[in-house]
Protein backbone atom coordinates (compact mmCIF):
# COMPACT_ATOMS: atom_id res chain seq x y z
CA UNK A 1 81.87 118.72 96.64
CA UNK A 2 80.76 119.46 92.98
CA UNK A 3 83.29 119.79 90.67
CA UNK A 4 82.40 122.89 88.64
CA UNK A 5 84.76 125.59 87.95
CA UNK A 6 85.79 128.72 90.68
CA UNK A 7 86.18 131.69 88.79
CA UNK A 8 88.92 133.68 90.25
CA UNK A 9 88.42 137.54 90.86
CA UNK A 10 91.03 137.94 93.25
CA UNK A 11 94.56 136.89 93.94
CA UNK A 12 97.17 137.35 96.70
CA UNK A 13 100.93 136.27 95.90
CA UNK A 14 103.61 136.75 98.56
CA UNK A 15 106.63 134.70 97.46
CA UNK A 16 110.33 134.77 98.74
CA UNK A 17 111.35 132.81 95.75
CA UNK A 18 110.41 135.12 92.78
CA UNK A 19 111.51 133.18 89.94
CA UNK A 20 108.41 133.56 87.30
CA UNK A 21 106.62 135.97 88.96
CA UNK A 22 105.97 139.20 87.37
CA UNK A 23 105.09 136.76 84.04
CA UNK A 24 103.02 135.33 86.22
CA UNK A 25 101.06 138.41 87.62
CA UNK A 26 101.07 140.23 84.30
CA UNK A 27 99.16 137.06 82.77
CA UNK A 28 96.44 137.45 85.95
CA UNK A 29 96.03 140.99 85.15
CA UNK A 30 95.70 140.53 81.61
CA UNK A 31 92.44 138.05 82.49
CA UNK A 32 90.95 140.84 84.96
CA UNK A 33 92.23 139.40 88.12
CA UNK A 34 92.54 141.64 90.88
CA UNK A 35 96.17 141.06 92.36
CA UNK A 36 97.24 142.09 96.36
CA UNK A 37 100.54 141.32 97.67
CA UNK A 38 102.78 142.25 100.39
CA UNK A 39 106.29 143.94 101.40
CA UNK A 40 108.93 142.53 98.40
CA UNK A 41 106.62 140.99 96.16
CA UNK A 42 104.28 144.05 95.87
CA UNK A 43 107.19 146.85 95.50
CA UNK A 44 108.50 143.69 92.61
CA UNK A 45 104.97 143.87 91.10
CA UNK A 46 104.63 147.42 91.14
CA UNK A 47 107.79 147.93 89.70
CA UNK A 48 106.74 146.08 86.61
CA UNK A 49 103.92 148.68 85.63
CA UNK A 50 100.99 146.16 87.34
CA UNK A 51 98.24 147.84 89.20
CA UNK A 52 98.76 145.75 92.84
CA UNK A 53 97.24 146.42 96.43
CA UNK A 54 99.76 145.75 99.38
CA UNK A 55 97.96 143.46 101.78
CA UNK A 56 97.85 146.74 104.43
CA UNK A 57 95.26 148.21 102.13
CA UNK A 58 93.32 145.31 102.85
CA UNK A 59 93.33 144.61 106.24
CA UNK A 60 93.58 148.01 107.28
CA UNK A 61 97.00 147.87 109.07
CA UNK A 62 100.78 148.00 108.27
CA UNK A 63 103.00 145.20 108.86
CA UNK A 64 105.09 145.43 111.97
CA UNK A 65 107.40 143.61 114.26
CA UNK A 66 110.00 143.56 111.27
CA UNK A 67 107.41 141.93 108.65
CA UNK A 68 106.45 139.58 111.23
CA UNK A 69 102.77 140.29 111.36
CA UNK A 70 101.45 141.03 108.13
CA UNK A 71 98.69 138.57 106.57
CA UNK A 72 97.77 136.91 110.09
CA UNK A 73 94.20 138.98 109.70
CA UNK A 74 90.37 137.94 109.55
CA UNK A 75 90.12 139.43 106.33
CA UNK A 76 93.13 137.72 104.68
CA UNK A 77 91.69 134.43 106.16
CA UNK A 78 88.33 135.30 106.31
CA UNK A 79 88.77 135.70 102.85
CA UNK A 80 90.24 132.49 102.15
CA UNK A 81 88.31 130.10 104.33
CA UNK A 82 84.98 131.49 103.62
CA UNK A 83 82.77 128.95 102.02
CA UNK A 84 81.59 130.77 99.27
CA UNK A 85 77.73 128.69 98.99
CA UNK A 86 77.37 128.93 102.49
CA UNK A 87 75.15 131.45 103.33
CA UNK A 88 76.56 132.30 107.10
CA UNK A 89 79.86 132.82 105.68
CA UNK A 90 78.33 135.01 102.97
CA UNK A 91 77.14 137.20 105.71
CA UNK A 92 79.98 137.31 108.42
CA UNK A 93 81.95 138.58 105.08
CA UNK A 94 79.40 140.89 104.09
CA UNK A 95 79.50 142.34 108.00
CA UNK A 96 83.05 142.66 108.33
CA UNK A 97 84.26 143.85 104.91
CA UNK A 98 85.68 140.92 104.02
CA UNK A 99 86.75 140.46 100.11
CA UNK A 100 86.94 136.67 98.97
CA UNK A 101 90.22 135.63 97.76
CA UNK A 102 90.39 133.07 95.09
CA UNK A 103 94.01 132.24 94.30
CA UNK A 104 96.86 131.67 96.81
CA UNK A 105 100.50 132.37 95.64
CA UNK A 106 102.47 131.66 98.56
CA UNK A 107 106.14 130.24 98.87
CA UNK A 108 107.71 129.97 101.92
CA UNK A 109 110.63 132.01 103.31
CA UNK A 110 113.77 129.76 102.30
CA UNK A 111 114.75 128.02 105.82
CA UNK A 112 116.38 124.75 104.46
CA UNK A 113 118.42 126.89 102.24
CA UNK A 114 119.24 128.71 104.96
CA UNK A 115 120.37 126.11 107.59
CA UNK A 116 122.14 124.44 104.41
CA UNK A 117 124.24 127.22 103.69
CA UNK A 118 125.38 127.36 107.74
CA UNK A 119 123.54 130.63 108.80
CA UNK A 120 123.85 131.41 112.66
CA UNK A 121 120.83 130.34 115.06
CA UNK A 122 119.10 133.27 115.04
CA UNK A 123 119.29 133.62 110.70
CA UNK A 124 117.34 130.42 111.00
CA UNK A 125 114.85 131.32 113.47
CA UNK A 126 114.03 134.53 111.47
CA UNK A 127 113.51 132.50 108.13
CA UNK A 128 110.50 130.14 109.94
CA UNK A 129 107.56 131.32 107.62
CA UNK A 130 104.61 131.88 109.88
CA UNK A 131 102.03 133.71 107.78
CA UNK A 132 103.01 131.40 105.07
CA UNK A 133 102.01 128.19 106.17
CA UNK A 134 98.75 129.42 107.90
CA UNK A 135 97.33 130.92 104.71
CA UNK A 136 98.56 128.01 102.80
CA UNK A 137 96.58 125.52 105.02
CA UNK A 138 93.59 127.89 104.96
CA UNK A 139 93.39 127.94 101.28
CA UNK A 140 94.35 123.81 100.87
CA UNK A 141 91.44 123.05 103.23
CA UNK A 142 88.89 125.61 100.95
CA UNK A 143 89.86 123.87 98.28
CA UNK A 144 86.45 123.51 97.21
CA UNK A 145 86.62 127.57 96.55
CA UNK A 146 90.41 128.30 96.63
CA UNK A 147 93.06 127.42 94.27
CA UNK A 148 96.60 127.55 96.55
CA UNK A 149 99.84 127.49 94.65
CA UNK A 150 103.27 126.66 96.46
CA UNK A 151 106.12 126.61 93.61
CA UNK A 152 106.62 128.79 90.29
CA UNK A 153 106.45 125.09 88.63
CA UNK A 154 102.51 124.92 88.59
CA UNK A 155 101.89 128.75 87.59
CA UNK A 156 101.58 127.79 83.96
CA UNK A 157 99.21 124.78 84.98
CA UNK A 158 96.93 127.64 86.71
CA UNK A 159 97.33 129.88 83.67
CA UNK A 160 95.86 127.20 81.45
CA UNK A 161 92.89 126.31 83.66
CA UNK A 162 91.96 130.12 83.67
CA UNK A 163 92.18 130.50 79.83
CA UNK A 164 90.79 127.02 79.11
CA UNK A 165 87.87 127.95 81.57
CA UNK A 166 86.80 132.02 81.10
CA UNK A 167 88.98 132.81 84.21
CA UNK A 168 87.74 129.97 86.69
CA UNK A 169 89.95 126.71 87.67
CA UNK A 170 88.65 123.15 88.39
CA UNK A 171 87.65 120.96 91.30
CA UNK A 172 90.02 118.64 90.07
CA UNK A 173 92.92 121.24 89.72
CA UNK A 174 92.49 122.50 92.89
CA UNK A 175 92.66 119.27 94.74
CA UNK A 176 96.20 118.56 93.62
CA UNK A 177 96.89 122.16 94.50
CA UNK A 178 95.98 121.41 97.56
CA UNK A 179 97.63 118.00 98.13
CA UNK A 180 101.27 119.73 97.24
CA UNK A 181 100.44 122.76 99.88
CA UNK A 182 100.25 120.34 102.97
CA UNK A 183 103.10 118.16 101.70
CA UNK A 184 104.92 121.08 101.49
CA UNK A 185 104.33 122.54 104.82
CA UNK A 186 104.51 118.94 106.19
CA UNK A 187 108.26 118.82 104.55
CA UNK A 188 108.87 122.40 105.35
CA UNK A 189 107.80 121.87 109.47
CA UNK A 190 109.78 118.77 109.50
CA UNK A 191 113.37 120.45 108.30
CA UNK A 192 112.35 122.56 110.99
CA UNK A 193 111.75 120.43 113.86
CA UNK A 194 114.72 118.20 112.62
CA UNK A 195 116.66 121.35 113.10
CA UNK A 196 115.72 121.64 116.53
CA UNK A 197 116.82 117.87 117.58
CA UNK A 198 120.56 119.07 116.09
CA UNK A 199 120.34 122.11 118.30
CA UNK A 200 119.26 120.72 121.58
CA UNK A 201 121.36 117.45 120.76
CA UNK A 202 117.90 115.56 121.20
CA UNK A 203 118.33 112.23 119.65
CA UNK A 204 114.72 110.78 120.43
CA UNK A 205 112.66 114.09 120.20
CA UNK A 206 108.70 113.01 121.10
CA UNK A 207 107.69 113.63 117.03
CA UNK A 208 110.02 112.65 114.31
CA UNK A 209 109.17 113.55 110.73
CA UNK A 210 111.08 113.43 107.57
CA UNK A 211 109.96 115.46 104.49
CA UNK A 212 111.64 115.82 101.19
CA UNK A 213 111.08 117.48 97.68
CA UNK A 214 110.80 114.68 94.68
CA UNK A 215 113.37 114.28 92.66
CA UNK A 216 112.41 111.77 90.17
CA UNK A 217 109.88 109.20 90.03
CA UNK A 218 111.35 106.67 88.92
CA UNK A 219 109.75 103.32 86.76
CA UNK A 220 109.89 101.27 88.93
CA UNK A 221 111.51 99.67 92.61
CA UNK A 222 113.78 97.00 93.59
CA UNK A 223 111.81 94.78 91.11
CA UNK A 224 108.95 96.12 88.51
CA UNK A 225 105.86 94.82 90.77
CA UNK A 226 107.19 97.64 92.94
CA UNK A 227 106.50 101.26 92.41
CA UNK A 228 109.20 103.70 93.26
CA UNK A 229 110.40 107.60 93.62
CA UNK A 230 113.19 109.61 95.11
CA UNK A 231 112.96 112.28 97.28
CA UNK A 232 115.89 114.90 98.10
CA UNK A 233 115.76 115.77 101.75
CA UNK A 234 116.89 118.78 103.41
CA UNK A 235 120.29 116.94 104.93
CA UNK A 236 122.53 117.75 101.38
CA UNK A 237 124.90 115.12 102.12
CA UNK A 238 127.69 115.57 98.78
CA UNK A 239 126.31 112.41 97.13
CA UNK A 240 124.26 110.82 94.64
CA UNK A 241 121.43 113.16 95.89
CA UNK A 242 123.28 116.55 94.78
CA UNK A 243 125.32 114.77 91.78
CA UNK A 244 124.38 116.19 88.55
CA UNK A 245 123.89 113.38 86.00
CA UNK A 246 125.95 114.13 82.32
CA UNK A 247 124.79 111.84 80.41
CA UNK A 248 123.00 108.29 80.35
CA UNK A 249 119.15 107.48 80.84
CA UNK A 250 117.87 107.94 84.32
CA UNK A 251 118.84 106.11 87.08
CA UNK A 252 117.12 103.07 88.89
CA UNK A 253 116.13 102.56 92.25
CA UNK A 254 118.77 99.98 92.76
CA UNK A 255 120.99 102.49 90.94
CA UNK A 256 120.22 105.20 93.19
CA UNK A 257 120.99 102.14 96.22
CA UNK A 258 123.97 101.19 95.06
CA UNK A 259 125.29 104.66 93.92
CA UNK A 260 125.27 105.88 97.32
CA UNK A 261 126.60 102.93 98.83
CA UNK A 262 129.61 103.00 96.23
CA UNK A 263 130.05 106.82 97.57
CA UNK A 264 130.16 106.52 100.83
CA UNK A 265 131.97 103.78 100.98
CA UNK A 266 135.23 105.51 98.71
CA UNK A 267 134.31 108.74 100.64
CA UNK A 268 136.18 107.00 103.90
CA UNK A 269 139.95 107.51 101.94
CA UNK A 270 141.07 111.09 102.13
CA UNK A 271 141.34 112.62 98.54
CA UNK A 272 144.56 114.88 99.45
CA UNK A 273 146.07 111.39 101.06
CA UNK A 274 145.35 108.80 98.02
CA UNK A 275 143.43 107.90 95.05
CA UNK A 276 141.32 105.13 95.98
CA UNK A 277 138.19 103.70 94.06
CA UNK A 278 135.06 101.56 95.08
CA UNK A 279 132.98 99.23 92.92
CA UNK A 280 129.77 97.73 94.36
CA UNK A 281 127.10 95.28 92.85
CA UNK A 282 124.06 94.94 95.29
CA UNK A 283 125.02 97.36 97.28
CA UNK A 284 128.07 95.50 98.83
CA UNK A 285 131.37 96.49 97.62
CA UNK A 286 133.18 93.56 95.24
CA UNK A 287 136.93 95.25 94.92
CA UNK A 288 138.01 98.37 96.71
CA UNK A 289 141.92 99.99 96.30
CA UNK A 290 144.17 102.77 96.96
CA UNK A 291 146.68 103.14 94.34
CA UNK A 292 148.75 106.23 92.92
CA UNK A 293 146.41 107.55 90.60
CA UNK A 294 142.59 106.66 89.56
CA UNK A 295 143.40 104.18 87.30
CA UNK A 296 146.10 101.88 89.01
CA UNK A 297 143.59 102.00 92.10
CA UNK A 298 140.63 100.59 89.78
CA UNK A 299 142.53 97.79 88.19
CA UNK A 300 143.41 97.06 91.62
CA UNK A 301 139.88 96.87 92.61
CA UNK A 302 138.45 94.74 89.81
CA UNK A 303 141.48 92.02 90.11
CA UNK A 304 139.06 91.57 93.60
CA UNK A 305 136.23 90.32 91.44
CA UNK A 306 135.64 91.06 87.84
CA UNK A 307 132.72 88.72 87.88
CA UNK A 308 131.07 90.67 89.97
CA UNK A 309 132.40 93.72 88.77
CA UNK A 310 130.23 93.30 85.59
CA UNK A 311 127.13 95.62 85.04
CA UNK A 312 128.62 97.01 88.58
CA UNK A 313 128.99 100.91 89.73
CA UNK A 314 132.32 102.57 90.56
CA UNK A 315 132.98 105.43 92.62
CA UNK A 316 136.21 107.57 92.61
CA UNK A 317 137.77 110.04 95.49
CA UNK A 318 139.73 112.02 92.89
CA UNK A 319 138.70 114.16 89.68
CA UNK A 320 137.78 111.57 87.19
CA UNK A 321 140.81 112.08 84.48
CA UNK A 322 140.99 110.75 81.00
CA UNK A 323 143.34 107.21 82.43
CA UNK A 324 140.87 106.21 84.64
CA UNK A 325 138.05 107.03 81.77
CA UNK A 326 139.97 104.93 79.60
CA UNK A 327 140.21 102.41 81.90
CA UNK A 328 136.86 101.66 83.08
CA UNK A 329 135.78 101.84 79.61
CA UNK A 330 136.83 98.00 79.31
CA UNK A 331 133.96 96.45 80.96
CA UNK A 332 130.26 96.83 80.90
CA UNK A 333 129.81 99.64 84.07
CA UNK A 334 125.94 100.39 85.26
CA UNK A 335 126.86 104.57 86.59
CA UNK A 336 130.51 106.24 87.22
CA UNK A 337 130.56 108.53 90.35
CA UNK A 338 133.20 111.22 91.14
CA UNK A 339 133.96 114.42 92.79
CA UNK A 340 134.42 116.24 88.93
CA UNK A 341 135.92 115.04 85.80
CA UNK A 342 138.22 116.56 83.20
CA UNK A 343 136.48 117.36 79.88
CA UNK A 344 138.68 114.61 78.67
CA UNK A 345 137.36 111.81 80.68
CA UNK A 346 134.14 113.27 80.11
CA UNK A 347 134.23 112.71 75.98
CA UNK A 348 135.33 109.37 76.76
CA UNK A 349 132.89 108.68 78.94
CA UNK A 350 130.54 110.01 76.40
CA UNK A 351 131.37 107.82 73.87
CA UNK A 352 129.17 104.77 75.87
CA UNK A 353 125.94 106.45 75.41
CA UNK A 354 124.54 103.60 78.31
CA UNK A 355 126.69 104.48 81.03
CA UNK A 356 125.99 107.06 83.62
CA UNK A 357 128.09 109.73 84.91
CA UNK A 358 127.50 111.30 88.14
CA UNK A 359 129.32 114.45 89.38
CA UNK A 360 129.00 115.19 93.13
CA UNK A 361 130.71 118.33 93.23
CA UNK A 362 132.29 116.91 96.71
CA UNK A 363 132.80 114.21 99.19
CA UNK A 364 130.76 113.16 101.91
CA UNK A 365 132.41 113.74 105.39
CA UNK A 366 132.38 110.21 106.78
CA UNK A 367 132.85 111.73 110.20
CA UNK A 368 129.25 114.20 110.05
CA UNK A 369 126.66 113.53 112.23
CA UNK A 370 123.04 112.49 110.93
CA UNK A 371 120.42 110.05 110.62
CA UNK A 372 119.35 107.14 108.59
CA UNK A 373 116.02 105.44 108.76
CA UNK A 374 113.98 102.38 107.86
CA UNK A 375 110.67 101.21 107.88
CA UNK A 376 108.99 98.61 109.63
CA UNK A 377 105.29 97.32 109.90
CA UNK A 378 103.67 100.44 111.86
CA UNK A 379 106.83 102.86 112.59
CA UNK A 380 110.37 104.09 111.64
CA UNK A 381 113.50 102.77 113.28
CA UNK A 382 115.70 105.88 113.47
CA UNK A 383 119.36 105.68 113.78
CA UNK A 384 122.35 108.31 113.62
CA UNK A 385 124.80 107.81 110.73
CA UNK A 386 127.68 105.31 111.44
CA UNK A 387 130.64 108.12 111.45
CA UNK A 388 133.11 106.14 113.03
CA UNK A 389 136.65 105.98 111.29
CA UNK A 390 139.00 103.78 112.05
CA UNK A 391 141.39 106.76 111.93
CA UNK A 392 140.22 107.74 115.03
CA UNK A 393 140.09 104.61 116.79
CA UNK A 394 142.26 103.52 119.62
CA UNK A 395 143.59 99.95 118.29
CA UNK A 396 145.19 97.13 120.37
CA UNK A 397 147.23 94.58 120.19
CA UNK A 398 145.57 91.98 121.66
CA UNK A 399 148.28 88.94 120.83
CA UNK A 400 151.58 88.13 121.65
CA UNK A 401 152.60 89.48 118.16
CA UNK A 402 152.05 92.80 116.88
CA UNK A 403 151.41 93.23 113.45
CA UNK A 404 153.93 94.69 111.20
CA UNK A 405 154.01 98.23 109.52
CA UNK A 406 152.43 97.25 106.38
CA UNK A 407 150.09 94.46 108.08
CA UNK A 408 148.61 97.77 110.38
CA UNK A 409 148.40 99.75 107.22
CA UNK A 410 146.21 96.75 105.52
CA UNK A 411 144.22 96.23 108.49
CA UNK A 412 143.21 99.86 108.65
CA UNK A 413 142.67 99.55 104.95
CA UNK A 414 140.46 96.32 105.52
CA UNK A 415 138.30 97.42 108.79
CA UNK A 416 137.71 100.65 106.64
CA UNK A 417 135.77 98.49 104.08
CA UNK A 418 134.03 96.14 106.27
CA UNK A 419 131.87 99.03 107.64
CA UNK A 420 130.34 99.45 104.29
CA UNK A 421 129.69 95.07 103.89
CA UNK A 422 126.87 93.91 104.88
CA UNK A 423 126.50 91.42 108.15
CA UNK A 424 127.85 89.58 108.96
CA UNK A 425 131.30 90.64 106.71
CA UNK A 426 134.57 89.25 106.23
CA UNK A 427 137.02 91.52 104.14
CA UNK A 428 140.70 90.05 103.19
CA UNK A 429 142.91 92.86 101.79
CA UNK A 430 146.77 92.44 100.85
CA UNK A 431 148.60 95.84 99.27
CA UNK A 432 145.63 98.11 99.86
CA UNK A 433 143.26 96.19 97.62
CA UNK A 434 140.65 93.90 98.86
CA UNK A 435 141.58 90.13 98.07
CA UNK A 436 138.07 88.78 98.87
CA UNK A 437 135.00 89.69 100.09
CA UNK A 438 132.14 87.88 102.22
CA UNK A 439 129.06 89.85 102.73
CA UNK A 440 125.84 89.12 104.17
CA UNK A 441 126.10 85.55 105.80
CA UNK A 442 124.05 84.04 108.56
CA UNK A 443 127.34 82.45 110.21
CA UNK A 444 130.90 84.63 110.14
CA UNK A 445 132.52 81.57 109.22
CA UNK A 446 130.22 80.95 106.04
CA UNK A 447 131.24 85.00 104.97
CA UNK A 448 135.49 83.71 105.75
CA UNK A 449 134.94 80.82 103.43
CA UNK A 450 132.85 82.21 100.99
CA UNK A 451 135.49 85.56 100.55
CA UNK A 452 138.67 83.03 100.54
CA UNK A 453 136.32 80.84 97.77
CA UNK A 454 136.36 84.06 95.48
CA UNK A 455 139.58 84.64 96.17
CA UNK A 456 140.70 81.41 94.62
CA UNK A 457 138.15 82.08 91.79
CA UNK A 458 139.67 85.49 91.11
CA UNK A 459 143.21 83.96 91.26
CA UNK A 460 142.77 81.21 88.08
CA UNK A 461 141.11 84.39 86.52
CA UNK A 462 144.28 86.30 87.24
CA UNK A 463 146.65 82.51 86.10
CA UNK A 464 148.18 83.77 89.32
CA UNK A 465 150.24 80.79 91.18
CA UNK A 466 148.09 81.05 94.90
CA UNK A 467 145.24 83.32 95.85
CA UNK A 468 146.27 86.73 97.18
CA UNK A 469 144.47 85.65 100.43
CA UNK A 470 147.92 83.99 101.30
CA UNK A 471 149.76 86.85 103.23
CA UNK A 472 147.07 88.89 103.33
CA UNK A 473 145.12 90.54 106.82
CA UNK A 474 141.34 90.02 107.58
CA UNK A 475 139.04 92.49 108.98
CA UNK A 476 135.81 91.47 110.83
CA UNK A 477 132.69 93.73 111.00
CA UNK A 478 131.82 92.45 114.60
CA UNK A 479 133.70 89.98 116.99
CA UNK A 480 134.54 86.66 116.56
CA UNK A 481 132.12 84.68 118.81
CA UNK A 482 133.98 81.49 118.72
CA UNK A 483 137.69 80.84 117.62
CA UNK A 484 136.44 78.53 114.11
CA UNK A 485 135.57 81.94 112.25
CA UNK A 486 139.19 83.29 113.16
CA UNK A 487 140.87 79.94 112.03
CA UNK A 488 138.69 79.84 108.45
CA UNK A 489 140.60 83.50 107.87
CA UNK A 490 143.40 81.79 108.66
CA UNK A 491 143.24 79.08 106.90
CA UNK A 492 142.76 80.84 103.91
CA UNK A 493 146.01 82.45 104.31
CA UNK A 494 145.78 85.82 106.61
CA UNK A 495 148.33 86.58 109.19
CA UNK A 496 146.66 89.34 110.82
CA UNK A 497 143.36 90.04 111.86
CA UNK A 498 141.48 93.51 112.99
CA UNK A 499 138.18 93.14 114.89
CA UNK A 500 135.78 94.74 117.54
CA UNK A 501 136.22 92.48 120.10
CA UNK A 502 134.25 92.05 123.29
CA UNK A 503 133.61 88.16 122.89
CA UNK A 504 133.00 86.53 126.20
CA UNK A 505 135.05 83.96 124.47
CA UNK A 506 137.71 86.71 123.23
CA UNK A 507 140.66 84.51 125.40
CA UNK A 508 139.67 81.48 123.11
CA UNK A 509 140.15 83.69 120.23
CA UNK A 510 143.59 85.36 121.03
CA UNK A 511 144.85 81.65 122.23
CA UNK A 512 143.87 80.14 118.80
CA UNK A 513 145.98 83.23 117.13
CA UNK A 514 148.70 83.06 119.52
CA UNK A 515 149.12 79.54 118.48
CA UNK A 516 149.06 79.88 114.64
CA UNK A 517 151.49 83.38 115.18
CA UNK A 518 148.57 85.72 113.99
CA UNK A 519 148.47 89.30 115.27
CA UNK A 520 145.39 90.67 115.99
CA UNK A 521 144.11 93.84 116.78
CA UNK A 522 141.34 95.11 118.47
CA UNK A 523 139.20 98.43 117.90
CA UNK A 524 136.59 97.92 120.24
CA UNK A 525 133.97 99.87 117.84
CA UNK A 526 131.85 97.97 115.55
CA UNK A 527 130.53 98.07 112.16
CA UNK A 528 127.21 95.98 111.83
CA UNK A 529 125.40 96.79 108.76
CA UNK A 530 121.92 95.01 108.07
């Protein structure tokens, strides 16, 4: 391909979206461009005093089947995939009445804003673009003639190119053109084919693809050899991915991680129940609390590790209010995420020009279906969403001794938290507050030690007399393989324990408990997190 200029003569624009539009098309006209269109977008056009041809006048028939078949024609794509130098192509055009066309203004109809918004089946089916994507792909492969333009962002990029270049765009222009058009349609078929799996309940369809629109590329990854972006998907989970940022400079990659981790981890206490809040650091949660309000539930949560806690980010069920503002505002926080905030919390917030605050405008639904993936060397491992709650589960008693009102209250507490620890995870928690954490050990007894070892740390912090560990329950992420994990909980205090169970050696475990009076409950679900 030479890169010399394409002057354009002729353009066709048939958008759903029509923000920009009629500026758009007035500054075309104004450079002599000859402008076609069809149904909506010609009759918005028209209506704005511009001289337009609906797409029927070319092609010589009207669209039918309710708008269904309207640009699928040889002389719509004829006169985008011609190659204009080749001298065939000149001729089949010159045959068949076939007008080149030059510039591509095409976005598609608005499917993931449908399905988002909960539209029956059959609203979804009808808002699968057809003509859309095929002209799109006609004019991204002729990119060496065609100029294809998928989003009112890059209009004023084309305008420039014409002006700059007596009405003709670049090689170079048209290339990233026509590298958005296929992402576009490969993002735009994938929301659709995702859509599918959900409706057949297919949970291993033959093709899986993921496509998303980018939301910031950011400087740099999980360390600053690493380059790094983020991409919004059609799944608008309430979350760091719909949050509207007030004020702060942008947000990491590992602030991005450990946002969402933070929210979906606090999203697991019911808002009209209690006030709870989350802080994480690397992505593992260092103090977690419910309390009576925002701000009793934090300082609950940082007495769990204020260490840690520094340079961390917190996450909030409730309406961020001026107390828990206030509160938070004593120690160096990375981002603040909430449902809202009052315009109180929100000029105290402001007055720490480094700190982030996120507002969701919701809470996740810990129980929704949906899918997570990772990469590996060669492929995607695809997984739905953990969405069990412990709420749900059917717990029992496994010991001689039952656990007491308040123990059953802490262990639901505790097991609640461990899902959101990394593996293998150990979580102590006395009073609805978490007493000591252990994430992300090779041996469960290593993560019982190492959370009873902060525990003590966060005790001479606190000049308390004993670690909270004493008295408190444990929760377990997975099952105790051998009795010594058990006993390290234990021995660090607890007097009740939740876990999965389904040890071969779960006898040796209950024994061990019977023996040192524990009660221990079983959920039979559990909550590995790599």
């Amino acid at each position: 391909m030479t890169d010399r200029p394409r002057r354009v003569t002729r353009a066709l624009l048939s958008v759903s979206d029509k923000t920009g539009l009629i500026e758009f098309a007035r500054a075309l006209a104004g450079l002599g461009i000859d402008l076609v269109s069809t149904g909506g977008t010609a009759k918005a056009i028209a209506a704005a005093g511009l001289k337009v041809s609906d797409v029927s006048e070319l092609t010589g028939f009207p669209e039918m089947m309710d708008g269904r078949v309207k640009t699928l024609h040889p002389k719509v794509h004829g006169g985008l995939l011609a190659i204009r130098d080749n001298g065939d192509h000149a001729k089949a055009m010159k045959d068949h009445g076939i007008a080149p066309i030059d510039l591509l203004v095409v976005n598609l109809y608005p499917f993931e804003a449908t399905v988002d918004k909960g539209a029956p089946y059959e609203d979804c089916i009808e808002n699968i673009d057809i003509g859309g994507p095929a002209m799109i792909r006609a004019a991204a492969k002729n990119h060496d003639d065609v100029a294809v333009v998928v989003e009112a962002q890059d209009y004023q990029a084309v305008l420039d190119e014409l002006k700059a270049n007596d009405g003709a765009t670049t090689l170079g222009l048209r290339k990233r053109l026509a590298a958005k058009a296929y992402a576009r349609t490969a993002a735009y078929d994938a929301a659709i084919s995702n859509w599918f799996a959900v409706q057949l309940a297919t949970d291993a369809p033959d093709y899986r693809a993921f496509g998303g629109r980018l939301a910031q590329t950011l400087r740099y990854g999980e360390n600053p050899h690493q380059t790094a972006a983020f991409y919004r998907t059609p799944d608008r989970r309430a979350g760091v991915s719909t949050a509207r940022q007030l004020q702060g400079k942008e947000l990491s990659y590992n602030n991005i991680n450990d946002t969402d981790a933070a929210y979906e981890c606090v999203a697991e206490f019911d808002a009209t129940r209690t006030a709870a809040c989350v802080i994480i650091k690397h992505a593992n949660p260092c103090g977690v609390a419910e309390g009576a309000d925002l701000a009793s539930a934090y300082r609950k949560a940082l007495a769990c590790d204020q260490t840690s806690a520094y340079g961390g980010i917190i996450a909030f069920n409730r309406t961020l209010d001026a107390d828990a503002a206030n509160a938070v505002a004593g120690i160096f926080t990375e981002v603040i995420i909430a449902p809202d905030a009052t315009e109180e919390a929100i000029a105290i917030i402001g007055k720490r020009k480094n700190l982030r605050l996120l507002l969701a405008g919701g809470l996740p639904d810990p129980r929704a279906r949906g899918l997570t993936a990772k990469t590996v060397a060669g492929g995607l491992l695809v997984q739905g969403r953990d969405n069990a709650v412990v709420d749900d589960m059917a717990l029992t008693v496994a010991t001689k001794r039952a656990p007491t009102d308040a123990e059953m209250r802490d262990l639901r507490f505790a097991f609640r938290i461990a899902k959101h620890v990394k593996s293998n995870t150990i979580v102590y928690a006395k009073d609805l507050a978490t007493v000591g954490i252990g994430a992300g050990q090779m041996s469960r007894v290593d993560s019982a030690r190492i959370a009873a070892r902060k525990a003590d740390d966060a005790a001479r912090e606190l000049k308390l007399a004993q670690p909270l560990t004493i008295g408190s329950v444990v929760a377990s992420d997975a099952f105790f393989p051998f009795a010594d994990g058990m006993l390290a909980c234990v021995e660090a205090g607890a007097t009740a324990v939740i876990q999965p169970g389904g040890s071969m050696r779960d006898d040796e475990v209950i024994k061990a408990a019977d023996e040192h009076g524990i009660a221990m409950v079983f959920t039979g679900v559990r909550h590995f997190r790599h």
